[in-house]
Protein backbone atom coordinates (compact mmCIF):
# COMPACT_ATOMS: atom_id res chain seq x y z
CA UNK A 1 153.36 -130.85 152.84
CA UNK A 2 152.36 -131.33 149.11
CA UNK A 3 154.28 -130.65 146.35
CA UNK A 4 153.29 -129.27 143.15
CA UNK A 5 154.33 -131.30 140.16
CA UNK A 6 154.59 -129.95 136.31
CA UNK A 7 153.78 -132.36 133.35
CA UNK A 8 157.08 -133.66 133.76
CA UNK A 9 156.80 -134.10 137.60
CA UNK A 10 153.94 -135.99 137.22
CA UNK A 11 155.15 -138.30 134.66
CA UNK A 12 158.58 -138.73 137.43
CA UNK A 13 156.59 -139.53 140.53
CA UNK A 14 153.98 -141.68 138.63
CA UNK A 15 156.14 -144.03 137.88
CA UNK A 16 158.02 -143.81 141.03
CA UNK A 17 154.77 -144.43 143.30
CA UNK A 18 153.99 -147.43 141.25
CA UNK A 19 157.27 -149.27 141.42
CA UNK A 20 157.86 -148.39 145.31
CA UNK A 21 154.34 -150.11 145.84
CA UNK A 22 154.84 -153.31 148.55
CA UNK A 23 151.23 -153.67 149.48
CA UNK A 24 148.64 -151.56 147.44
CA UNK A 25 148.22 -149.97 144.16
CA UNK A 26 145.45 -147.52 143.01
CA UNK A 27 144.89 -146.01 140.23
CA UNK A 28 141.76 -143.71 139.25
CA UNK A 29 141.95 -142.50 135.40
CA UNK A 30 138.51 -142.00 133.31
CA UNK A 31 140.92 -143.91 130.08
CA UNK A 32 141.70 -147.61 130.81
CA UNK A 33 144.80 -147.10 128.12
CA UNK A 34 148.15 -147.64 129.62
CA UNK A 35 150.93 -146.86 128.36
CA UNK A 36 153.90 -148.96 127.42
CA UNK A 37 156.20 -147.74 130.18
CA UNK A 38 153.47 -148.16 132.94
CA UNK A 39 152.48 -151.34 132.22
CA UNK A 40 155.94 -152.83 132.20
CA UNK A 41 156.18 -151.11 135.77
CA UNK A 42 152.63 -153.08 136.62
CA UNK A 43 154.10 -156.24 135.25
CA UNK A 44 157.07 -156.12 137.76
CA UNK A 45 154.63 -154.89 140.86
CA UNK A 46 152.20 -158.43 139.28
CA UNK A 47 155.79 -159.97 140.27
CA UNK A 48 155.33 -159.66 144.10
CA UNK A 49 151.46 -160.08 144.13
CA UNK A 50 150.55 -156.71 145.58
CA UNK A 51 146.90 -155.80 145.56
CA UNK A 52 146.57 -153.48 142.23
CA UNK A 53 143.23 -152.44 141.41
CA UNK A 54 142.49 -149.87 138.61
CA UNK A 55 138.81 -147.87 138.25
CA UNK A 56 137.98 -145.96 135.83
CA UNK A 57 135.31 -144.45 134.05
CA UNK A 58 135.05 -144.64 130.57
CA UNK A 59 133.05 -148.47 129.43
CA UNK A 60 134.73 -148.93 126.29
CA UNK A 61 137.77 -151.27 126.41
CA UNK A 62 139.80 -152.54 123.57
CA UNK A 63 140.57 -156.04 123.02
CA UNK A 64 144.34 -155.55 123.02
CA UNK A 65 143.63 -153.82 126.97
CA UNK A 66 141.38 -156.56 128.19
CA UNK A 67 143.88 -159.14 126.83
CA UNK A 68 146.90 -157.78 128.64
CA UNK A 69 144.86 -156.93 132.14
CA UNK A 70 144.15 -160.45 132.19
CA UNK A 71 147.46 -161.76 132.17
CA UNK A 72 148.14 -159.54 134.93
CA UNK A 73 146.92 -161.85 138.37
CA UNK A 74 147.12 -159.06 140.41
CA UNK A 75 144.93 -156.16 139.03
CA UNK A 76 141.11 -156.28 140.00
CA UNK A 77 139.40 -153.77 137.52
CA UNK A 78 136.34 -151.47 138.52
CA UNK A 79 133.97 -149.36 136.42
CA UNK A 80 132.74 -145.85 138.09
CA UNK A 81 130.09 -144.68 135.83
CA UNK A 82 130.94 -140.72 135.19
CA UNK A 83 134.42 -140.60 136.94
CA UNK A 84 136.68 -137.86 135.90
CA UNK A 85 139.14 -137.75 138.70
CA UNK A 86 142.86 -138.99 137.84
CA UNK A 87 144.22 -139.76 141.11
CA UNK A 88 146.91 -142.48 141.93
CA UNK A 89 148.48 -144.07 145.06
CA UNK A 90 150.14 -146.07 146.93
CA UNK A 91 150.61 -147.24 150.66
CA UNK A 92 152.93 -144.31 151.17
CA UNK A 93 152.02 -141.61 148.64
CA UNK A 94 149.33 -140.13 146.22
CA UNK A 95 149.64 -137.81 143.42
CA UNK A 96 146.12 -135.96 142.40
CA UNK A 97 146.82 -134.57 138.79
CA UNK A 98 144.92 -134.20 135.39
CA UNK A 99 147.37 -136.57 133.75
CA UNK A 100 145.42 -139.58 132.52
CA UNK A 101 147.16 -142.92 132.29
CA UNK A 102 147.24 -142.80 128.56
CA UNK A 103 148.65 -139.42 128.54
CA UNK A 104 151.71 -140.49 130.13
CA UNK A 105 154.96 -138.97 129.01
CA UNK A 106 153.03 -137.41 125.99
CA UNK A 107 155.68 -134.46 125.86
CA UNK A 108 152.98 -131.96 123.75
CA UNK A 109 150.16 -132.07 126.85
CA UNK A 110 150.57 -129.69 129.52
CA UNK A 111 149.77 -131.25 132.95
CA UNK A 112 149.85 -130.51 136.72
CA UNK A 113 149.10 -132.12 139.76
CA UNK A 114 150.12 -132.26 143.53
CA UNK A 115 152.57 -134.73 145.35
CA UNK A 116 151.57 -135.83 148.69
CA UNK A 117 153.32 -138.63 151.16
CA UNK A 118 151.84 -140.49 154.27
CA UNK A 119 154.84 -139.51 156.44
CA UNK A 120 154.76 -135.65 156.09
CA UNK A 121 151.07 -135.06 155.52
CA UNK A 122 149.31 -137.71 157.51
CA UNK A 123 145.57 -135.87 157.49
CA UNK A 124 145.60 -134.84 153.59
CA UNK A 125 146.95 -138.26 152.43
CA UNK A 126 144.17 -139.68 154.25
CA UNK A 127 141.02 -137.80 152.96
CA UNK A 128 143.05 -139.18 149.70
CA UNK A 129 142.59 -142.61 150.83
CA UNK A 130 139.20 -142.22 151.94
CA UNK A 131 137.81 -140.54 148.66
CA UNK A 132 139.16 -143.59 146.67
CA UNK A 133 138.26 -145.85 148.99
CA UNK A 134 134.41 -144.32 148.87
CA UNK A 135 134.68 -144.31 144.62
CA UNK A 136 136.15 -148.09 145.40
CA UNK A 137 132.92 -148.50 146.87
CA UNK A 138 130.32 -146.87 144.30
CA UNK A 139 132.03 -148.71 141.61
CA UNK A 140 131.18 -152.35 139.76
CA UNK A 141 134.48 -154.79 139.40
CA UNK A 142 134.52 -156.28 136.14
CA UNK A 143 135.26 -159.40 134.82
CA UNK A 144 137.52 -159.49 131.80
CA UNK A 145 135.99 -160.94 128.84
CA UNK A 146 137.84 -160.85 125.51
CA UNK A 147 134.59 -162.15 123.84
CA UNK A 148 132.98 -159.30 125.52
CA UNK A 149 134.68 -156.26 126.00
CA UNK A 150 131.99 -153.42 125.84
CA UNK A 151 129.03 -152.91 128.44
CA UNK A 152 126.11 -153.88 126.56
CA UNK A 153 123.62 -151.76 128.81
CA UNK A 154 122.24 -149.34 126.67
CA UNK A 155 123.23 -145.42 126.80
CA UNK A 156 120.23 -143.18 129.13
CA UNK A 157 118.21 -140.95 126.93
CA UNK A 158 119.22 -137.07 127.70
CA UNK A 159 116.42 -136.06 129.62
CA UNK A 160 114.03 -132.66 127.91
CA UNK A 161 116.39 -130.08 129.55
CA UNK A 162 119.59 -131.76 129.84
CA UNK A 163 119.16 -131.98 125.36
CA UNK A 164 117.94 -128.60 124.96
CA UNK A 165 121.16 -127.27 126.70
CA UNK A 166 123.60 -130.02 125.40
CA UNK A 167 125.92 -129.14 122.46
CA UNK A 168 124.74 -130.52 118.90
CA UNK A 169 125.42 -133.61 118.31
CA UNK A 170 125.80 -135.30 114.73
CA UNK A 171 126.54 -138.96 114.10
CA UNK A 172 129.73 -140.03 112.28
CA UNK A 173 128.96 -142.13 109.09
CA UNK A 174 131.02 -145.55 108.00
CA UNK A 175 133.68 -145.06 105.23
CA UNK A 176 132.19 -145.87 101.99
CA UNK A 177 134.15 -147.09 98.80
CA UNK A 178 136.10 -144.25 96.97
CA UNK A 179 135.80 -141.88 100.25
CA UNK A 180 138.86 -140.76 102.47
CA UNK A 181 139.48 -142.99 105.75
CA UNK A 182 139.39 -141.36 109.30
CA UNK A 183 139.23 -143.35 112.30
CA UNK A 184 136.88 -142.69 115.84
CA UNK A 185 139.23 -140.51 118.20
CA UNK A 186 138.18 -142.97 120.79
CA UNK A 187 138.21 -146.17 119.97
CA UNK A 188 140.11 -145.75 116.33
CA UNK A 189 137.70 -147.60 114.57
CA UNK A 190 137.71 -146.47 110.62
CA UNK A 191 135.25 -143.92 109.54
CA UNK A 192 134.70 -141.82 106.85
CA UNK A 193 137.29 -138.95 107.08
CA UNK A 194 135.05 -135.71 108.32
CA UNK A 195 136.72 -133.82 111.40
CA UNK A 196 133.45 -132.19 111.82
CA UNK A 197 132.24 -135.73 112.80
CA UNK A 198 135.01 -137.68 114.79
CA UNK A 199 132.92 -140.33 116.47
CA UNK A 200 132.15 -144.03 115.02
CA UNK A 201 128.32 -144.41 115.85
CA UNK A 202 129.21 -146.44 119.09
CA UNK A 203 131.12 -143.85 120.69
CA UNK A 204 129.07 -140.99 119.46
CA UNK A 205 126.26 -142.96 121.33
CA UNK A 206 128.63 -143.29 124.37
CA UNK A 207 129.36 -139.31 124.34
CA UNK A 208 128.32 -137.48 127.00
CA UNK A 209 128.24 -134.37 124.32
CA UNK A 210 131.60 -132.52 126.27
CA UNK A 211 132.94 -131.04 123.48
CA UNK A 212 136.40 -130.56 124.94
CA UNK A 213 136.57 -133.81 126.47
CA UNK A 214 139.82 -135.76 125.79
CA UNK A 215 139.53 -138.34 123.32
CA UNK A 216 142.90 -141.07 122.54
CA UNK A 217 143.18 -141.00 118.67
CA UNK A 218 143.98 -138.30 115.93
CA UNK A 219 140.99 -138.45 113.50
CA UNK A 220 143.16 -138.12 110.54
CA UNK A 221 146.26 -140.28 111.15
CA UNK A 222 144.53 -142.61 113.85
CA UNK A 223 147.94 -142.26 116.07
CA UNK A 224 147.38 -141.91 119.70
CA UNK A 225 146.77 -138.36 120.98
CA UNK A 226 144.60 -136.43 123.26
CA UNK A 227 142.10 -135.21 120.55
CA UNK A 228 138.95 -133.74 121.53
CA UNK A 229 135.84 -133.28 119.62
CA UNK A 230 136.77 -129.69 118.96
CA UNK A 231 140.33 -130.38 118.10
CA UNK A 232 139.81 -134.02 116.72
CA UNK A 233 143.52 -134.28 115.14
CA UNK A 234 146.95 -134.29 116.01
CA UNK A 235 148.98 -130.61 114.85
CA UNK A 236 151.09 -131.93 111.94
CA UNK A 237 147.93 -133.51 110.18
CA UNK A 238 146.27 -130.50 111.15
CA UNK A 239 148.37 -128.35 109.57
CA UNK A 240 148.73 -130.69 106.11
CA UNK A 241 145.19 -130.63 105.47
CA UNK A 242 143.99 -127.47 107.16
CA UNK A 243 142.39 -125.78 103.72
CA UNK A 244 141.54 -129.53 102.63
CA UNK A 245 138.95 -130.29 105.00
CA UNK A 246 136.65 -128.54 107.20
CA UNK A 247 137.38 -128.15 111.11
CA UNK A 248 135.03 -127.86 113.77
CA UNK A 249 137.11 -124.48 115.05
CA UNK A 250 136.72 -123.14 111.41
């Protein structure tokens, strides 16, 4: 039966299901940003040419991720346009959690998820299977460009109602001469430094106005962490510059 897994459970059977893969490799996560540990475990799986194929949902990709997928033979990338499931498998297990991939062993994020093998729950590991297999199917594989490593189709207007009810929105501006540097909690681009206004103008574009949807950067320090536009900076520079700047929690 499944097995429910804490934050550090997840991060445990993660990277357990990955390197006990023989065949087949999924994994669903809205964030193509893996971290370090992970993608030496892909590297070794790229060893034995199993079938790895990664979707997620989220079209911006960083140079320094499309370089290293590419020298990876094995993984086949896919883009599923609004996908917020994190859900990973292999021929013999799945774990369904809200860990992303770039939230991996991040010891401050709380996570959860369930555990579930092939061998002692046949039926639920295979509505697993199907469900990625039918997101496998509404999604677009992608070929790696370095030259070209953002979607160039342009972002849908909000429709009348969907803008009326949608937070408000401001865009970030670039850092001018003489004016504190932030950098875009998604893509860590420098901006000017206003936590009120965490996005660089591509991203803000890209934002699908979820105010508590996680992010990868601090605003302030531009480490990694699971900002949100609400909460756009890690604690520590948080704290340091609390009566400095204004917040968008006040």
């Amino acid at each position: 039966m499944a097995k429910f897994l804490d934050t550090t459970g997840v991060s445990y059977h993660l990277q357990k299901l990955i390197n006990k893969a023989n065949e087949k490799l999924i994994l669903v996560s809205p964030y193509l940003k893996i971290n370090e540990r992970l993608k030496s475990a892909l590297l070794d799986r790229d060893v034995f040419k199993i079938d790895i194929r990664i979707i997620y949902g989220k079209n911006e990709l960083q140079p320094s991720e499309a370089e290293w997928i590419r020298s990876v033979k094995s993984v086949r990338l896919s883009y599923c346009k609004n996908l917020h499931a994190k859900c990973y498998l292999n021929e013999h297990e799945a774990i369904v959690t809200s860990m992303n991939l770039y939230e991996f062993s991040q010891v401050n994020n709380t996570e959860m998820g369930i555990h579930v093998t092939k061998t002692e729950d046949p039926a639920l590991y295979q509505e697993i299977w199907d469900e990625v297999q039918r997101v496998l199917r509404m999604s677009e594989e992608v070929q790696i460009s370095i030259e070209r490593v953002k979607p160039e189709t342009p972002t849908e207007a909000l429709a009348p109602a969907a803008a009326a009810s949608a937070p408000a929105r401001t865009r970030a501006e670039q850092p001018t001469p003489g004016q504190p540097t932030g950098y875009c909690i998604r893509c860590q681009e420098p901006i000017q430094l206003r936590p009120t206004h965490p996005f660089c103008r591509a991203c803000f574009d890209d934002w699908d106005g979820d105010e508590e949807e996680p992010e990868m950067h601090c605003h302030v320090c531009g480490n990694e962490h699971s900002a949100t536009k609400l909460k756009p900076s890690c604690y520590p520079c948080f704290k340091a510059n609390r009566n400095r700047l204004d917040w968008p929690m006040g």
